[in-house]
Protein backbone atom coordinates (compact mmCIF):
# COMPACT_ATOMS: atom_id res chain seq x y z
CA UNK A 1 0.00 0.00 0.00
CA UNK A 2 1.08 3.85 -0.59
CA UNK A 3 1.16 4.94 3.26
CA UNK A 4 1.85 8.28 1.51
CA UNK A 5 -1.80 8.36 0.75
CA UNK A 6 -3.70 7.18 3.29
CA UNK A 7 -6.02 8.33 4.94
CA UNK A 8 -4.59 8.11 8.42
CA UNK A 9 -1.57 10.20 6.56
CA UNK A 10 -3.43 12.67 5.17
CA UNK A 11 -5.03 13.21 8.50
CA UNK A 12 -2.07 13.60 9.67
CA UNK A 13 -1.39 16.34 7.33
CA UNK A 14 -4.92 18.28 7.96
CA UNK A 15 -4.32 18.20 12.19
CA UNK A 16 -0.58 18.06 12.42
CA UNK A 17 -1.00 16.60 16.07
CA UNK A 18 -0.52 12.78 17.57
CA UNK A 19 -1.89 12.70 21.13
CA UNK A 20 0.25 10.31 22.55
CA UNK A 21 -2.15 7.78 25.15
CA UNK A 22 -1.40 6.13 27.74
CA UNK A 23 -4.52 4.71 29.41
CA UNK A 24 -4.69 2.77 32.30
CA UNK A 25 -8.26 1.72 32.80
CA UNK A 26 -10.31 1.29 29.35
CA UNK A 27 -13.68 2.36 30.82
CA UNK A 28 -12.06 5.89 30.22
CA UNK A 29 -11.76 5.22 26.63
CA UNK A 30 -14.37 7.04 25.56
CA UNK A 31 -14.72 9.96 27.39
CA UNK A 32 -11.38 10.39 26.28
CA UNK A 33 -12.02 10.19 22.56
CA UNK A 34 -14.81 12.41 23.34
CA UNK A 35 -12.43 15.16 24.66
CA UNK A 36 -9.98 14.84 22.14
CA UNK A 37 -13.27 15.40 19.45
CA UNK A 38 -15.09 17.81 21.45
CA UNK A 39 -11.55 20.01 20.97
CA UNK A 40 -11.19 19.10 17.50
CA UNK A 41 -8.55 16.58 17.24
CA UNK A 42 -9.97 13.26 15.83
CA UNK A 43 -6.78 11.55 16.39
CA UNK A 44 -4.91 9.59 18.73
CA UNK A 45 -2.15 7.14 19.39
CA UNK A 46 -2.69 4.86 21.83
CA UNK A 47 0.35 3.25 22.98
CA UNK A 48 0.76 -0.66 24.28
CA UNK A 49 2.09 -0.16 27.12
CA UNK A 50 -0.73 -1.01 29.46
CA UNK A 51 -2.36 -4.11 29.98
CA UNK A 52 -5.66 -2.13 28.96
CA UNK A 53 -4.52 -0.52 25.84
CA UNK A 54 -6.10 -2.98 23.44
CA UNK A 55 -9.14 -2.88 25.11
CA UNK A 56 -9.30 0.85 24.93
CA UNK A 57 -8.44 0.79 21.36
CA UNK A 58 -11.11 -1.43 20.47
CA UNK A 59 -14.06 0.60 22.33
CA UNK A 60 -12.52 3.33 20.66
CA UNK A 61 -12.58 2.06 17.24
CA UNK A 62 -16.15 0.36 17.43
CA UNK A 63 -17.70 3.66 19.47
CA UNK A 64 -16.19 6.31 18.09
CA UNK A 65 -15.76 5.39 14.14
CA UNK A 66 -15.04 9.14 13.04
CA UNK A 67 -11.66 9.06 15.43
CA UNK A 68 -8.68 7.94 13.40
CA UNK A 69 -7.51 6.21 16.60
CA UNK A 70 -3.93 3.90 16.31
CA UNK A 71 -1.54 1.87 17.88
CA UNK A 72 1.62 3.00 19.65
CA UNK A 73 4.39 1.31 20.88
CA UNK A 74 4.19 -1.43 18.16
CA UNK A 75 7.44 -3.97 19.14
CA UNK A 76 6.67 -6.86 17.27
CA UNK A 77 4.20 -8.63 14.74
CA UNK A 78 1.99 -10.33 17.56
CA UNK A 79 1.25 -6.72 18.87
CA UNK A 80 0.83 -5.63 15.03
CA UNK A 81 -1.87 -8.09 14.72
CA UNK A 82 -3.53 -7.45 17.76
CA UNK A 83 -3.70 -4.19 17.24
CA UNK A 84 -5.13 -5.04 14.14
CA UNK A 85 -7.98 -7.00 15.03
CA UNK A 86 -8.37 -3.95 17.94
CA UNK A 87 -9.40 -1.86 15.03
CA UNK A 88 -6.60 0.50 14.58
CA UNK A 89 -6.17 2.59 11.59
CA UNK A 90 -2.70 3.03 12.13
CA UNK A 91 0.72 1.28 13.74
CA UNK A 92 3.70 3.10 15.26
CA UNK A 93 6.57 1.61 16.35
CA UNK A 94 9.56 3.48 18.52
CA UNK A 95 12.23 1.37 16.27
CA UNK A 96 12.53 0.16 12.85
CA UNK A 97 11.39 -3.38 12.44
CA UNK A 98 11.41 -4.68 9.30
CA UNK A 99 8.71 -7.96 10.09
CA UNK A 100 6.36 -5.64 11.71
CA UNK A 101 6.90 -2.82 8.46
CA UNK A 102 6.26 -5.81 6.18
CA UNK A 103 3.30 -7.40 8.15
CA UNK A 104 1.24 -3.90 7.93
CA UNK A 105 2.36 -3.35 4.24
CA UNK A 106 1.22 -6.69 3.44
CA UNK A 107 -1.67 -5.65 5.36
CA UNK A 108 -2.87 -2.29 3.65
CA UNK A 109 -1.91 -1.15 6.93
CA UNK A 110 -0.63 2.52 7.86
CA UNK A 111 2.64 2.09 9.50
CA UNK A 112 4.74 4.82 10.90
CA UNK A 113 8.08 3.30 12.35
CA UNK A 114 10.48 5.29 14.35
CA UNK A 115 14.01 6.01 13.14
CA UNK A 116 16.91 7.41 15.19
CA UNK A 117 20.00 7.73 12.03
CA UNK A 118 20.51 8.05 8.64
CA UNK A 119 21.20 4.25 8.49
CA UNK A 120 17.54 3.29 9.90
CA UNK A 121 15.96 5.96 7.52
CA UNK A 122 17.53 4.30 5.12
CA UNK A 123 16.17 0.88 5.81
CA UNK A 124 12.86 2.45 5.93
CA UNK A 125 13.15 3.71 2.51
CA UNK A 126 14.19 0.65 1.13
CA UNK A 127 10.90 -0.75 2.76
CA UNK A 128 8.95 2.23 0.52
CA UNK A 129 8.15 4.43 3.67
CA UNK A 130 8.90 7.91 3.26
CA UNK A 131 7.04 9.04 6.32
CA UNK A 132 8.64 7.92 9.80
CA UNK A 133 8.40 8.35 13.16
CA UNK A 134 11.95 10.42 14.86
CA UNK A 135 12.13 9.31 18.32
CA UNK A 136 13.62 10.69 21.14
CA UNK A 137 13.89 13.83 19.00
CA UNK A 138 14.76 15.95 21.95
CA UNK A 139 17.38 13.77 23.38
CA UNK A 140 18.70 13.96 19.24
CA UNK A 141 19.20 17.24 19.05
CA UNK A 142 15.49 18.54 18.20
CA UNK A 143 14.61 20.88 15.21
CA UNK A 144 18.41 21.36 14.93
CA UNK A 145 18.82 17.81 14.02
CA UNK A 146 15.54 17.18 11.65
CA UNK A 147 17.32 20.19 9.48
CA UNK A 148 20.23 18.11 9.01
CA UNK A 149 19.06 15.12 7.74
CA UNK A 150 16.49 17.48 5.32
CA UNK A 151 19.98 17.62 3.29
CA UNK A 152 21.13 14.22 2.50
CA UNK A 153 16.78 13.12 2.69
CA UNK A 154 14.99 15.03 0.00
CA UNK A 155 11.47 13.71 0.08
CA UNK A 156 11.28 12.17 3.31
CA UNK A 157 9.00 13.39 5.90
CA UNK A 158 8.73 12.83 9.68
CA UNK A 159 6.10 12.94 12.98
CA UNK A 160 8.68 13.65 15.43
CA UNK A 161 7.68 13.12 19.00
CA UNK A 162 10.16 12.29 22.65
CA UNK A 163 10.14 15.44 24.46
CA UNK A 164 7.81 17.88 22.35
CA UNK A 165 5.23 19.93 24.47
CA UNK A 166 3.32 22.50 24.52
CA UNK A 167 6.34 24.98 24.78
CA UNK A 168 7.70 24.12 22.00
CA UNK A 169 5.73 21.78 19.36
CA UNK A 170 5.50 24.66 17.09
CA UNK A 171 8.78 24.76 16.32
CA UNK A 172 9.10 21.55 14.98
CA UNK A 173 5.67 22.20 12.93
CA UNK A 174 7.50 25.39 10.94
CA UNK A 175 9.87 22.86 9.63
CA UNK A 176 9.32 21.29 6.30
CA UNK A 177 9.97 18.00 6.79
CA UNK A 178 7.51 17.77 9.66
CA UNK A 179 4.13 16.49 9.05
CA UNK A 180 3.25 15.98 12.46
CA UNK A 181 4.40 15.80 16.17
CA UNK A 182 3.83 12.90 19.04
CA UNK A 183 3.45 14.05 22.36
CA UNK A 184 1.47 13.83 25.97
CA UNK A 185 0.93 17.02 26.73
CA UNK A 186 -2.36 17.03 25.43
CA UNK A 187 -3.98 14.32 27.69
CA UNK A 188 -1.40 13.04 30.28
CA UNK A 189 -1.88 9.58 32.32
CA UNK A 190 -2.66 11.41 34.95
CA UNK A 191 -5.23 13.40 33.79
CA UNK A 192 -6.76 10.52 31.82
CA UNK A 193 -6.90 8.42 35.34
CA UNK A 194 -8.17 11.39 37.20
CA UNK A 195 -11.03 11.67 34.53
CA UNK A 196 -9.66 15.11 34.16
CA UNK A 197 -11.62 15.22 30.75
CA UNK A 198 -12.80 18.94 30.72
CA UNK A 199 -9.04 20.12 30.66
CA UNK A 200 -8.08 17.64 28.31
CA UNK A 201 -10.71 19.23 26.09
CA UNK A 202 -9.58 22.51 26.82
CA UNK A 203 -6.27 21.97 26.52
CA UNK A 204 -7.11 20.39 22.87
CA UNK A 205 -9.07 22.84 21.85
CA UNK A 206 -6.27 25.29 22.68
CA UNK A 207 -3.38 23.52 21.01
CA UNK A 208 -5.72 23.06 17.61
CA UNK A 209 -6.47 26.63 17.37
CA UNK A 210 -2.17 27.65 17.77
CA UNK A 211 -1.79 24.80 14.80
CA UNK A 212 -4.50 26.78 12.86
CA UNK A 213 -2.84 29.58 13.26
CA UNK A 214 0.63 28.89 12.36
CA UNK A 215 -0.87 27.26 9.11
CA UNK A 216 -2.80 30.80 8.70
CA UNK A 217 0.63 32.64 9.28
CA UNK A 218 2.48 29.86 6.62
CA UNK A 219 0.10 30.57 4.22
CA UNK A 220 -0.06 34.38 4.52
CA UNK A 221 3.65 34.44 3.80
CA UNK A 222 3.57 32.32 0.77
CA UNK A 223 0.91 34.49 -0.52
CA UNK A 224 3.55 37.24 -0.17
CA UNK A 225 6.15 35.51 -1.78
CA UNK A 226 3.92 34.62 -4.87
CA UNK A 227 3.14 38.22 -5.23
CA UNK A 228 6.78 39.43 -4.89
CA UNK A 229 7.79 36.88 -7.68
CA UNK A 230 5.08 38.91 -9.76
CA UNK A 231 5.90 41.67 -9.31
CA UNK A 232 6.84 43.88 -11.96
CA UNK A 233 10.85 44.58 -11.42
CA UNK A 234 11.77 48.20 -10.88
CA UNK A 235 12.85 50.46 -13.89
């Protein structure tokens, strides 16, 4: 399948934000996916690292149809397939493994694994994904580090997530090769298990309506660009 083109992707490329899950107790599933709706984000990752996750995932999937709701935390074609069967629309990994890349492929799957250096990117290529996961992009060196490898990886794009917040997730959004960034900030375990939902809500309503902006702002200055190129050159 073209990930490139999937819907999951080009979701990706309308919200520009991964909420990064980690749920604890699956009867919170919903209300969850409600919050992350009711602030206009119809997307979320929700990583296997609880004994709950797949559970949530499914209610998510069969309740909530219109979220494009994934798996995170993907280590291994067992998980693949039960995430799979969970429903998800989507599979992220936090390393490059080839079985589990091939299983989704093979799958019509949407599968977004993580890369750390040029040599894993490279693997992922030759596997025909040009969109990857970059994880612990902090710990890497951050924006400063995604412009470097935009020189030697023309075409390849990335959803960048380890240590992006709120402070800073914009940053990494003005880049080029960005499509998207990971992170918790929007709904954090704690808040989840505390049923926090109304601040999850606002706190996704507020992040969507900074992305909106910024893609106002991006646009505004092509716009300017355009009609400098046409302009007429002084005599």
């Amino acid at each position: 399948m073209n990930v490139q083109q999937s819907m999951p992707t080009q979701a990706l490329r309308r919200w520009r934000i991964i909420p990064v899950i980690v749920i604890d107790d699956a009867k919170n599933a919903l209300p969850l996916a409600s919050a992350l709706l009711d602030g206009g984000l119809p997307i979320a990752e929700i990583t296997l690292r609880t004994s709950t996750a797949l559970d949530a995932l499914r209610r998510i999937t069969q309740e909530q149809p219109e979220m494009f709701a994934g798996a995170g935390t993907v280590l291994n074609v067992r998980q693949a397939e039960q995430a799979r069967k969970a429903g998800a629309h989507f599979v992220i990994s936090p390393g490059f493994n080839r079985a589990v890349v091939d299983y989704c492929l093979e799958r019509d799957m949407p599968v977004y694994p993580g890369v750390a250096t040029a040599s894993e990117i490279e693997a992922a290529l030759e596997s025909g994904i040009t969109l990857m996961k970059v994880w612990p992009i902090e710990a890497l060196g951050g924006t400063a580090y995604l412009n470097f490898l935009a020189g030697p990886f023309v075409g390849v794009e990335f959803n960048p997530s380890g240590g992006i917040t709120g402070a800073n997730f914009e940053s990494y959004l003005a880049l080029k090769n960005v499509v998207a960034v990971g992170g918790s900030w929007l709904a954090p375990q704690d808040w989840i298990s505390a049923r926090q939902f109304e601040r999850i809500r606002g706190a996704v309503r507020d992040t969507v309506m900074r992305v909106n902006a910024l893609g106002a702002s991006r646009k505004r200055q092509s716009e300017q660009s355009i009609s400098l190129r046409d302009a007429p050159a002084a005599r």
